[in-house]
C-alpha atoms as a PDB file:
ATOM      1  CA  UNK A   1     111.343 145.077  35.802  1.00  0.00           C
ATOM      2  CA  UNK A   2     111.475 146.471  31.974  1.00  0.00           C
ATOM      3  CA  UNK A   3     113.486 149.133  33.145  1.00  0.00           C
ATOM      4  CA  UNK A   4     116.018 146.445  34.648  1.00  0.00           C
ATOM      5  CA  UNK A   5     116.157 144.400  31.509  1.00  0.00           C
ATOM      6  CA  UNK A   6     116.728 148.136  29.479  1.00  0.00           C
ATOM      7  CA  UNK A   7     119.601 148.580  31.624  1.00  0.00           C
ATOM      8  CA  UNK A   8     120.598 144.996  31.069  1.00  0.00           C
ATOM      9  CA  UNK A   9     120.777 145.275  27.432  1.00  0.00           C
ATOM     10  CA  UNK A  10     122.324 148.978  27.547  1.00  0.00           C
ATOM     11  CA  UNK A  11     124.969 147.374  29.543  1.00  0.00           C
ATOM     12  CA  UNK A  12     125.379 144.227  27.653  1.00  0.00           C
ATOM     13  CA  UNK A  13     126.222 146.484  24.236  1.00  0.00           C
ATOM     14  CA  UNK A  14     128.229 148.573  25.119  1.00  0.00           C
ATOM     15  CA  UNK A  15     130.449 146.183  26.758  1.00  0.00           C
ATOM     16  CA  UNK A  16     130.258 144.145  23.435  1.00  0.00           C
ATOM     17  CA  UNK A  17     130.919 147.195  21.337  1.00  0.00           C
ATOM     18  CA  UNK A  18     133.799 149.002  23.648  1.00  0.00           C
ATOM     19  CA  UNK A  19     135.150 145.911  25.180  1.00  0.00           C
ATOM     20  CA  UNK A  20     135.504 143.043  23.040  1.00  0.00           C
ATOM     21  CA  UNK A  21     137.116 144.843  19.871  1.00  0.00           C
ATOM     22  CA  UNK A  22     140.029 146.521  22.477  1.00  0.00           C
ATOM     23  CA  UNK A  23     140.447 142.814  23.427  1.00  0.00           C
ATOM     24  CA  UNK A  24     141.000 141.783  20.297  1.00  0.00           C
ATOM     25  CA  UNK A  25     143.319 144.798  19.471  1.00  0.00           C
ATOM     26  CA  UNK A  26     144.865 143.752  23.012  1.00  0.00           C
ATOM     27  CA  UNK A  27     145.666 140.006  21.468  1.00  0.00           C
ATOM     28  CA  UNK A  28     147.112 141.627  18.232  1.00  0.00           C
ATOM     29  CA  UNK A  29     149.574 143.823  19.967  1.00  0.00           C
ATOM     30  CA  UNK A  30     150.619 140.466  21.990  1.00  0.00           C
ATOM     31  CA  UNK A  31     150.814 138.870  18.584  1.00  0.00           C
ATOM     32  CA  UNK A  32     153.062 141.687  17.452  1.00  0.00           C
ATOM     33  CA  UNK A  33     155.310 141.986  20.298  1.00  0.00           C
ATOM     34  CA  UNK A  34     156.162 138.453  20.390  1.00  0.00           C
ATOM     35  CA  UNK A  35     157.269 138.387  17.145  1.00  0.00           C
ATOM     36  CA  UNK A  36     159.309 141.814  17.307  1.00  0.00           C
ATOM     37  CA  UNK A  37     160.120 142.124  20.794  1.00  0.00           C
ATOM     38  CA  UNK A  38     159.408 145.246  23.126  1.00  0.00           C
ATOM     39  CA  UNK A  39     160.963 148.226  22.046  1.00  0.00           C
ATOM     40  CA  UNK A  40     158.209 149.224  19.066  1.00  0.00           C
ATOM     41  CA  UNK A  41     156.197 152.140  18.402  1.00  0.00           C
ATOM     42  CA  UNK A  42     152.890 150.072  17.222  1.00  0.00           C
ATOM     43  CA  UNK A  43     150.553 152.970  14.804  1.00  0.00           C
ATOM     44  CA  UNK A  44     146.756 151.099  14.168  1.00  0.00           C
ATOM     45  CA  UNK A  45     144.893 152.425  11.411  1.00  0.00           C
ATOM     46  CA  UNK A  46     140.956 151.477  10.520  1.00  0.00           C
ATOM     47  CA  UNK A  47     141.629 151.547   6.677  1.00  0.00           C
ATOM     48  CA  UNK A  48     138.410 152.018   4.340  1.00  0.00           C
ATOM     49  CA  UNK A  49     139.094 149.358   1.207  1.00  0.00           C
ATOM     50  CA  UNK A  50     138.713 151.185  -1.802  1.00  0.00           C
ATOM     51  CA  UNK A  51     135.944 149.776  -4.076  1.00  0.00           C
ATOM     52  CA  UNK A  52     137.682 149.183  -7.288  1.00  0.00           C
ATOM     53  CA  UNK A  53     141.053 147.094  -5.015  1.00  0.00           C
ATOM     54  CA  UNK A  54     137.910 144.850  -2.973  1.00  0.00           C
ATOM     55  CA  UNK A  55     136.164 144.025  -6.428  1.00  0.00           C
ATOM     56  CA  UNK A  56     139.907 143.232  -7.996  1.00  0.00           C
ATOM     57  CA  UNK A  57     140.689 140.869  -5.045  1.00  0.00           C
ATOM     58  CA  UNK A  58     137.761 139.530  -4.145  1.00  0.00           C
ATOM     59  CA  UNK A  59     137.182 138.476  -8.142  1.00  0.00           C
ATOM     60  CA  UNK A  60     140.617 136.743  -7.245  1.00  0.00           C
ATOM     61  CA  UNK A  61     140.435 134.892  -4.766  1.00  0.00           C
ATOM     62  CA  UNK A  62     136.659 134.239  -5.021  1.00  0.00           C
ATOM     63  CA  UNK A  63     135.557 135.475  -1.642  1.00  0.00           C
ATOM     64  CA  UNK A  64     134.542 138.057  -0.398  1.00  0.00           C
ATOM     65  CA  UNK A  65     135.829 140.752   1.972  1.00  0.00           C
ATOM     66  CA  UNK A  66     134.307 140.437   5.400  1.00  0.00           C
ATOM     67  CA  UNK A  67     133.877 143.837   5.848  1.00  0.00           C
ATOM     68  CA  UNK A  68     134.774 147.438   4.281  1.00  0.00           C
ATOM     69  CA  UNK A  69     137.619 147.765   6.044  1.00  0.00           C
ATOM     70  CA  UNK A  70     140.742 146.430   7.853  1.00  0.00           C
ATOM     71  CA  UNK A  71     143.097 147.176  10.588  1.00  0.00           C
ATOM     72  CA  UNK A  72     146.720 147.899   9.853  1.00  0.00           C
ATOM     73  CA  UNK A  73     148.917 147.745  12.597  1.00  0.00           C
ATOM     74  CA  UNK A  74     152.710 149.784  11.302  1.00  0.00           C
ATOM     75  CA  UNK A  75     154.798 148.656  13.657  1.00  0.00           C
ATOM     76  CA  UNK A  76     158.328 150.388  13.567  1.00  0.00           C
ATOM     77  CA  UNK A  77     161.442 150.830  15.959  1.00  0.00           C
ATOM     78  CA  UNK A  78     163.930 153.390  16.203  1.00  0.00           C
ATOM     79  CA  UNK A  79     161.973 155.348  13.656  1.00  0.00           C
ATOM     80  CA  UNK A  80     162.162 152.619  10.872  1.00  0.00           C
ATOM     81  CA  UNK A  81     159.228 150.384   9.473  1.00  0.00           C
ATOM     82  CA  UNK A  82     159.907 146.891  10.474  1.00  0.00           C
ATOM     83  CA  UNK A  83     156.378 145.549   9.505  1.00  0.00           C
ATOM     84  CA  UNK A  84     153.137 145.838   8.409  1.00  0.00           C
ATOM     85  CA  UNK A  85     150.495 143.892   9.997  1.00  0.00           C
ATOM     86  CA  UNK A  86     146.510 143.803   8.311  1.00  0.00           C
ATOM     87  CA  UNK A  87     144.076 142.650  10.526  1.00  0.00           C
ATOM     88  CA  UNK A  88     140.864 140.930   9.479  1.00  0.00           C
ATOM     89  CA  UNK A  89     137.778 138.378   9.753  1.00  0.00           C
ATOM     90  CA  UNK A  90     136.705 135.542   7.146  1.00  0.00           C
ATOM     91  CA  UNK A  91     133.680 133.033   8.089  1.00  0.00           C
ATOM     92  CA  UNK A  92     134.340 130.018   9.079  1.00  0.00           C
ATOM     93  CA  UNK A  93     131.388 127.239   9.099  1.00  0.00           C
ATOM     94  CA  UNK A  94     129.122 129.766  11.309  1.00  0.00           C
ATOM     95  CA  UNK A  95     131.177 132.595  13.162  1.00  0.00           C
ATOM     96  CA  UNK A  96     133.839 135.008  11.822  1.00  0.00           C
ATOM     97  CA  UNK A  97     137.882 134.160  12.225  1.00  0.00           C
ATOM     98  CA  UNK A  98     139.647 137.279  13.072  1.00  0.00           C
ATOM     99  CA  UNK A  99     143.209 136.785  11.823  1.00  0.00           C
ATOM    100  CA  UNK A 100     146.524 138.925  11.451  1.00  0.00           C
ATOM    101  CA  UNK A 101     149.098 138.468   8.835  1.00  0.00           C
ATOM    102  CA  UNK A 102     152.384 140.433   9.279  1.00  0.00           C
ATOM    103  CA  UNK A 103     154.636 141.536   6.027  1.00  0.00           C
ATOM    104  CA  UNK A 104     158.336 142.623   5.543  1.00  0.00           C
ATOM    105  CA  UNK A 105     158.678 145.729   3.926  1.00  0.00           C
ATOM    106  CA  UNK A 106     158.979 143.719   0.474  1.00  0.00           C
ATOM    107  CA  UNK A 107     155.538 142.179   1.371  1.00  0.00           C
ATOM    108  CA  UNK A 108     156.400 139.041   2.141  1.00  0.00           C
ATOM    109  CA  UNK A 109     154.763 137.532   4.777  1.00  0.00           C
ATOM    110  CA  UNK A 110     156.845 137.265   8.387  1.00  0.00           C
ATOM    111  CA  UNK A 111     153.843 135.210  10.038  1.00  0.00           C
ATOM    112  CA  UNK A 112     150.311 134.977  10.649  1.00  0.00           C
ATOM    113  CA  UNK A 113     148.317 133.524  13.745  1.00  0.00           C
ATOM    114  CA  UNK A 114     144.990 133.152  14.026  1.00  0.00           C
ATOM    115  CA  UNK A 115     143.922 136.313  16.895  1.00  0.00           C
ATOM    116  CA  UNK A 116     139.819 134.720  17.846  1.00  0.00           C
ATOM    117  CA  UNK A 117     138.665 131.399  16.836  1.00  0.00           C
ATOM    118  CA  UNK A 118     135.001 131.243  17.344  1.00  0.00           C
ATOM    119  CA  UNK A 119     133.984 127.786  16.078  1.00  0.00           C
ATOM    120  CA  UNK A 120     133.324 124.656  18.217  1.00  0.00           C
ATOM    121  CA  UNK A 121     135.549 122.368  15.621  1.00  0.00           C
ATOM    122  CA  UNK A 122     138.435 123.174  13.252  1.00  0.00           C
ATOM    123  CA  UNK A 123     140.452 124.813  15.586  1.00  0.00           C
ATOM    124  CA  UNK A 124     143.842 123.664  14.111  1.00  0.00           C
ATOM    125  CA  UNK A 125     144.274 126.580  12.260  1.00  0.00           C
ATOM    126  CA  UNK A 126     145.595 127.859  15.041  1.00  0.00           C
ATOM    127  CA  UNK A 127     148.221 125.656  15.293  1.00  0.00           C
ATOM    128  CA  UNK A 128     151.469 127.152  14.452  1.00  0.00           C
ATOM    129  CA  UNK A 129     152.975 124.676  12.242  1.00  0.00           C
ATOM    130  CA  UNK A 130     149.920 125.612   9.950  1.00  0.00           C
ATOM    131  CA  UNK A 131     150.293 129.410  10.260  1.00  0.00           C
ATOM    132  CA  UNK A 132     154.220 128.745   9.615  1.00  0.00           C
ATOM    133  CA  UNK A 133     154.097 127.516   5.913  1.00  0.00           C
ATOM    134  CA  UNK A 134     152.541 130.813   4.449  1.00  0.00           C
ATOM    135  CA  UNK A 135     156.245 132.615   5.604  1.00  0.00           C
ATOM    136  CA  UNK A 136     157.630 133.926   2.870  1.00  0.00           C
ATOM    137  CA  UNK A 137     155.064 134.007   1.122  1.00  0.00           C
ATOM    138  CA  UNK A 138     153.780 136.661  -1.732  1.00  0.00           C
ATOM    139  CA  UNK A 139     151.710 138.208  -3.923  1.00  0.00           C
ATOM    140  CA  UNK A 140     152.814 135.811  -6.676  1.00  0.00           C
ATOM    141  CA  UNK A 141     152.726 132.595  -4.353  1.00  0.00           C
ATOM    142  CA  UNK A 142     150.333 129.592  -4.828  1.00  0.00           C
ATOM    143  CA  UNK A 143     147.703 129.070  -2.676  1.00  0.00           C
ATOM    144  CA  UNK A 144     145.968 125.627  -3.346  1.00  0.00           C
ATOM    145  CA  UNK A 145     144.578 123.660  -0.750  1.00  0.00           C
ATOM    146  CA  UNK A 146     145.942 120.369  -0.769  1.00  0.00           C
ATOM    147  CA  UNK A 147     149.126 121.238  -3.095  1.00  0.00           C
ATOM    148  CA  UNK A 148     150.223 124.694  -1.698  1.00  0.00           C
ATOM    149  CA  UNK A 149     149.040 124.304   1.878  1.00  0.00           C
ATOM    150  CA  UNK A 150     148.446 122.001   4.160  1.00  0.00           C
ATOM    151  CA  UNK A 151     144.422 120.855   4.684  1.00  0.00           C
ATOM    152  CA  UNK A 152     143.439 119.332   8.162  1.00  0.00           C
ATOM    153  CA  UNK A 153     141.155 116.578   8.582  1.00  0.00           C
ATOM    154  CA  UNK A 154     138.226 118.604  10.384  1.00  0.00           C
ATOM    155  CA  UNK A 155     138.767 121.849   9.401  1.00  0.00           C
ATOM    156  CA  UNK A 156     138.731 121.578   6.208  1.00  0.00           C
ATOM    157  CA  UNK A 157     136.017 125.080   5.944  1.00  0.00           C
ATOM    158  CA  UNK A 158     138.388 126.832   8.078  1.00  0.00           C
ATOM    159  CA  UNK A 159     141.223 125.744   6.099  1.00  0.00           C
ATOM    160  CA  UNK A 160     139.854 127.119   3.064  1.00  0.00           C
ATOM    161  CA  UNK A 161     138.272 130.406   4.503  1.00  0.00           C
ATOM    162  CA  UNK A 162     141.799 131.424   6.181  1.00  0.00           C
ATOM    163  CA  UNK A 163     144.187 130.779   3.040  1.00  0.00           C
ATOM    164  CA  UNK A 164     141.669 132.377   1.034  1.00  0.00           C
ATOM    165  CA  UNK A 165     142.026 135.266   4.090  1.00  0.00           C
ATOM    166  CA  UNK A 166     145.163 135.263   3.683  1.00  0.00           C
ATOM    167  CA  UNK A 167     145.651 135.868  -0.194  1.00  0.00           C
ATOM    168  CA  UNK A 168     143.432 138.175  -0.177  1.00  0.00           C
ATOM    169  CA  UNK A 169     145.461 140.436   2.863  1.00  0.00           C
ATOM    170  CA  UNK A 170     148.781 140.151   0.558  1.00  0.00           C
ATOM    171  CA  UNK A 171     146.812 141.079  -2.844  1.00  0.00           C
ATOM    172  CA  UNK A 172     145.592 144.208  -0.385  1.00  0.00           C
ATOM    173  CA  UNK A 173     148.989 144.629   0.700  1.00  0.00           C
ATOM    174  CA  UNK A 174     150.715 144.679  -2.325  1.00  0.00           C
ATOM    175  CA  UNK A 175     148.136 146.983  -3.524  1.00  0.00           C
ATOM    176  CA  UNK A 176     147.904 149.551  -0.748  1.00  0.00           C
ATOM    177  CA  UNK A 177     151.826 149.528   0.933  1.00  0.00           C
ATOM    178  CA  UNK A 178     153.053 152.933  -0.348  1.00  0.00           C
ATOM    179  CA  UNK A 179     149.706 154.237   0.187  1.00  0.00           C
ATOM    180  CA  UNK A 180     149.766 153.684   3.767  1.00  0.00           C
END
């Protein structure tokens, strides 16, 4: 019987540790190809945030990173960079938002969609009319809620959590792009 539930919970972690995160990785390169099309050669990189860029930002934007590190996704064709795409997690009320923003190669933002919602409410943000006002922009944009970008009426700690997300993924960006 012990031995059963040993196996059990064996079984149960690794298919949360080796599973779920090549789902998610799965959904990205979905993301990706639906914005760029087919033909891509799509390079992910685990990136290690240096200390001194996660203090800058996060001093910024007045959150904090997630984690130590995000996923970059250079996605190119024929040879030539055609985006970058940073991959991360804020919190939401209780569980973490894994999102993916997508930049030109001036660091503007092409899109961003929201890859795992988690929470039972405030699932709006997914909506793409919400993820479509933060095209174009950049490191020098405005990101207010309520003046810059739009706030929804039960969402309003996912709302916050994502721009802030966001902001912080183009301050990275804009930071990092010919390091990468």
């Amino acid at each position: 019987m012990i031995f059963n539930k040993i196996i059990f919970i064996i079984s149960f972690f690794l298919a949360v540790t080796i599973i779920y995160p090549q789902s998610i990785k799965r959904q990205t390169i979905e993301i990706i190809k639906s914005q760029f099309g087919d033909n891509l050669n799509i390079e992910s990189i685990k990136y290690d945030i240096p200390l001194k860029i996660k203090n800058e930002i996060e001093k910024k934007t007045q959150q904090h990173f997630y984690s130590e590190v995000v996923y970059i996704f250079k996605i190119t064709r024929s040879d030539s960079l055609i985006s970058t795409g940073i991959l991360d997690n804020v919190y939401g009320k209780s569980m973490p938002i894994t999102f993916l923003v997508l930049f030109d190669i001036k660091g503007e933002i092409i899109s961003t969609d929201i890859v795992k919602y988690r929470e039972p409410y405030g699932g709006g943000i997914k909506i793409r009319r919400w993820n479509d006002q933060f095209k174009g922009k950049n490191p020098n944009s405005k990101f207010k809620v309520g003046e810059d970008i739009y706030s929804i009426s039960g969402a309003t700690i996912s709302v916050r959590s994502v721009t802030k997300g966001i902001q912080k993924l183009i301050l990275l960006f804009e930071k990092i792009k010919n390091k990468i």
